[in-house]
Protein backbone atom coordinates (compact mmCIF):
# COMPACT_ATOMS: atom_id res chain seq x y z
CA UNK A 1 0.00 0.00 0.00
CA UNK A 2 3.17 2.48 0.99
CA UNK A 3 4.73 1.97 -2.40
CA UNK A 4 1.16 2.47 -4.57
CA UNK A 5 0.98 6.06 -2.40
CA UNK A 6 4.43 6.89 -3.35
CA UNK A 7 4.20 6.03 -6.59
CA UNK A 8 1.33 8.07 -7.01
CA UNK A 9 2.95 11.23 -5.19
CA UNK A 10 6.19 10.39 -7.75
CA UNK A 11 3.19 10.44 -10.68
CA UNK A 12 1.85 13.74 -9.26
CA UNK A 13 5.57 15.39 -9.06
CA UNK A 14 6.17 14.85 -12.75
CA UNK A 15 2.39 15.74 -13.94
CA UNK A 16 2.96 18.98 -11.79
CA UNK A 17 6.17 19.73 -14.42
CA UNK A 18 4.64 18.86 -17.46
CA UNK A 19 1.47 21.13 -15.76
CA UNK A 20 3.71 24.22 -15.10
CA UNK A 21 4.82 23.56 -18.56
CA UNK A 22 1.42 24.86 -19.63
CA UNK A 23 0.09 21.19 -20.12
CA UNK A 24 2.63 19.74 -23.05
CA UNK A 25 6.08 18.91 -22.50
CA UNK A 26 7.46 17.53 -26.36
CA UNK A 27 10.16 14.96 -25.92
CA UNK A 28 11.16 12.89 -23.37
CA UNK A 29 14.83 14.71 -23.23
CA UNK A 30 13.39 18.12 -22.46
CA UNK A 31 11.57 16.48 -19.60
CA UNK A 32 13.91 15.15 -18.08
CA UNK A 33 16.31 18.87 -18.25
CA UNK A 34 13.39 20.80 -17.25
CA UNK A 35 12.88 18.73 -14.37
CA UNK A 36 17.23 19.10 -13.24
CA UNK A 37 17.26 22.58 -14.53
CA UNK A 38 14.34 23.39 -11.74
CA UNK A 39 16.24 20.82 -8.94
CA UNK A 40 19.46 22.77 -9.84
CA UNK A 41 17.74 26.66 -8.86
CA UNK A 42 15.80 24.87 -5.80
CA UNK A 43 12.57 24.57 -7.53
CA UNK A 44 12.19 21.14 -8.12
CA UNK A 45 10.01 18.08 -7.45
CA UNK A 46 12.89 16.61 -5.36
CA UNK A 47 14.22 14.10 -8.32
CA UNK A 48 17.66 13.02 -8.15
CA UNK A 49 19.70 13.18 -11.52
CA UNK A 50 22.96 11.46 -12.61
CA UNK A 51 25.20 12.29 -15.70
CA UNK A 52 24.09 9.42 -19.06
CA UNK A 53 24.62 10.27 -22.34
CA UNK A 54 22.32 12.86 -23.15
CA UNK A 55 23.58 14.56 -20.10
CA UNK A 56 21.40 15.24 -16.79
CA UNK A 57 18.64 12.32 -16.33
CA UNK A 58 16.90 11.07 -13.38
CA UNK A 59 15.38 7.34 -13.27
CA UNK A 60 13.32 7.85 -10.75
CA UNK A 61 11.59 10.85 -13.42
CA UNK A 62 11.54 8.25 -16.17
CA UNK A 63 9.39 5.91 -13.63
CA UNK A 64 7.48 8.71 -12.26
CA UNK A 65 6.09 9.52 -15.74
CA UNK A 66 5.37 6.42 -16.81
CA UNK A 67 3.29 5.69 -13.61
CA UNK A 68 1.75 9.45 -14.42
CA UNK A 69 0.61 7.76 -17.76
CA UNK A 70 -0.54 4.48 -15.95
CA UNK A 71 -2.63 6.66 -13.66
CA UNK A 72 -3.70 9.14 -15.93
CA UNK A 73 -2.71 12.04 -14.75
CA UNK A 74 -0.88 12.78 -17.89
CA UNK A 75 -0.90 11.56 -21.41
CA UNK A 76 2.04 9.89 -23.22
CA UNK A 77 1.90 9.96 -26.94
CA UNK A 78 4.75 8.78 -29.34
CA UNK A 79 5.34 10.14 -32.72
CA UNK A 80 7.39 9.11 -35.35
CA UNK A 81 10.25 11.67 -35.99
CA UNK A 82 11.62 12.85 -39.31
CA UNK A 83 14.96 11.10 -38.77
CA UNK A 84 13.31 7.56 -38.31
CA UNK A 85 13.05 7.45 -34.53
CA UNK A 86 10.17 8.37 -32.20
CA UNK A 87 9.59 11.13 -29.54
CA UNK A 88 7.13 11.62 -26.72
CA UNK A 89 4.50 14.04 -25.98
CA UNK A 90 2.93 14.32 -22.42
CA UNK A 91 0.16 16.32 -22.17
CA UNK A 92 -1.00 16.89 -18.44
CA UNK A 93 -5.01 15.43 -17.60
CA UNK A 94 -6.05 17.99 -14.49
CA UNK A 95 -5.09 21.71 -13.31
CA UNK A 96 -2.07 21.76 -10.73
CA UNK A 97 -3.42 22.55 -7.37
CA UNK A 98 -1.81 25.58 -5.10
CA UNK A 99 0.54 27.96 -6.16
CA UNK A 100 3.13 28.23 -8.81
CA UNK A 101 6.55 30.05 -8.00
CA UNK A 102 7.11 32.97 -10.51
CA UNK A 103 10.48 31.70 -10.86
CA UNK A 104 9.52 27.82 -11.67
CA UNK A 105 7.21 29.45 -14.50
CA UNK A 106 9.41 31.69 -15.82
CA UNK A 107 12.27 28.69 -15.93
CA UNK A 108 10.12 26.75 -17.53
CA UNK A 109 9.13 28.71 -19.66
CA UNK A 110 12.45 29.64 -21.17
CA UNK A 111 13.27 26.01 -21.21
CA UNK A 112 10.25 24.83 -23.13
CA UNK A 113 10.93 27.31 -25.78
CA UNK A 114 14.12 26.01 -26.50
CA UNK A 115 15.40 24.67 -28.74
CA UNK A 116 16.10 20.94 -27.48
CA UNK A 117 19.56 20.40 -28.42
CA UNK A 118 20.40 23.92 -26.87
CA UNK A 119 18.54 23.12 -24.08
CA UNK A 120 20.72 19.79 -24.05
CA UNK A 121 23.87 21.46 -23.97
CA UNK A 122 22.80 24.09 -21.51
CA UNK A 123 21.79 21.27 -18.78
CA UNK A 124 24.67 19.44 -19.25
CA UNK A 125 27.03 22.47 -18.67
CA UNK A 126 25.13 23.37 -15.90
CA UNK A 127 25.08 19.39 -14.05
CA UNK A 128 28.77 19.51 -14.99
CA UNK A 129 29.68 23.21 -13.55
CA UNK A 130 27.41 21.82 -10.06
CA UNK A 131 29.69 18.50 -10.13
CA UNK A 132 32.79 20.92 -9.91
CA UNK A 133 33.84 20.67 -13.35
CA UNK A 134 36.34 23.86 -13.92
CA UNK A 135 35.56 24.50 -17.50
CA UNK A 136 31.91 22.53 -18.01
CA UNK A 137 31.43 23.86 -21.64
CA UNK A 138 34.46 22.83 -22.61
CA UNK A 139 33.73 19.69 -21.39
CA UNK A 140 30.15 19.56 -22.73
CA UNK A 141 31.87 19.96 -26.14
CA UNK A 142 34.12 17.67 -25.61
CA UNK A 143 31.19 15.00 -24.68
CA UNK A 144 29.09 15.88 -27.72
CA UNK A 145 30.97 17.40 -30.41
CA UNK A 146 28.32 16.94 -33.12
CA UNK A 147 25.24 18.97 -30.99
CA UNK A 148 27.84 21.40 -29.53
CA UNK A 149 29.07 21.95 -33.21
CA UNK A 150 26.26 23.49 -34.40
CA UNK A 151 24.48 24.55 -30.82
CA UNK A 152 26.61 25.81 -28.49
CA UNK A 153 26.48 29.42 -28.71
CA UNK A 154 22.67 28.81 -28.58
CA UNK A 155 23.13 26.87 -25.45
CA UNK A 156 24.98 29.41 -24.29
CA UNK A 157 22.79 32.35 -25.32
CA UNK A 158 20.04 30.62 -23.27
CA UNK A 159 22.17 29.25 -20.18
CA UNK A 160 22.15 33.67 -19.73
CA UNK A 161 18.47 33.38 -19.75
CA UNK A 162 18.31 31.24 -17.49
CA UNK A 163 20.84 32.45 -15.11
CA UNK A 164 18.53 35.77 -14.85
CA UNK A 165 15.98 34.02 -13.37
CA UNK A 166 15.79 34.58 -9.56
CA UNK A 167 15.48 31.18 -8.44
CA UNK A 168 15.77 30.02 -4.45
CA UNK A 169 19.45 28.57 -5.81
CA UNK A 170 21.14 30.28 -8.48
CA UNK A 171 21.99 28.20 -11.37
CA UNK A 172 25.88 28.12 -11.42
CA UNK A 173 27.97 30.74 -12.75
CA UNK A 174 29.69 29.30 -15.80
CA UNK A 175 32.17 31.57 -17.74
């Protein structure tokens, strides 16, 4: 009994994101660096993130929105992309109940406008600058040379963005 209730608190935690998103969140990937961009400025749902290859990603996110789905507090819909794979699109079921931060909106916000591969790079260089990496967009280059290639200055451009959010925890400064 426990684990149903947390499981449905977990499904709550990601609807609320996808919610404060303005009810659509496209692509699995920009969930899951919406969801560390808001843990890293203290805004988050309280999911814990590790470093895979398409940089910041928490499991326990991944599980939380599929159990959202199961419980149908948001919808999951795959698409076929243009490049022969598939994406996600979760759409929330429900309003959010309480208050909204000004801050979580407004970082959302930025970071659903994004563009995704930007928005990539951007969480990455932040995860690696809060792991106490001295030079993290070097090293996000470094760990995806093809995105940073043609995306960096855009992740850049919208790390600033961002940054000028006044969040509980400022994002971290990265030169």
């Amino acid at each position: 009994m426990r684990q149903a209730v947390e499981r449905k608190r977990d499904a709550e935690r990601a609807a609320d994101i996808v919610r404060d998103a303005g009810g659509k969140v496209v692509g699995r990937t920009r969930l899951q660096k919406i969801a560390y961009l808001l843990e890293a400025a203290g805004l988050g749902e309280g999911f814990a993130f590790e470093y895979r290859h398409y940089g910041p990603y928490s499991e326990e996110l991944a599980n939380a929105a599929w159990h959202a789905a199961l419980l149908g507090v948001i919808h999951e819909e795959e698409r076929s992309a243009s490049w022969g794979g598939s994406y996600s699109v979760f759409t929330a079921v429900g309003a959010r109940s309480g208050m909204v931060p000004p801050a979580r909106l407004a970082l959302i916000r930025a970071a659903v406008q994004a563009d995704p591969v930007a928005l990539e790079l951007a969480a990455t260089a932040a995860f690696l600058a809060a792991e106490g990496n001295p030079d993290p967009w070097a090293e996000t280059e470094r760990r995806k040379p093809e995105k940073a290639a043609i995306r960096i200055n855009e992740a850049k451009a919208l790390y600033r963005v961002l940054q000028q959010v006044d969040t509980p925890s400022r994002l971290p400064k990265i030169a």
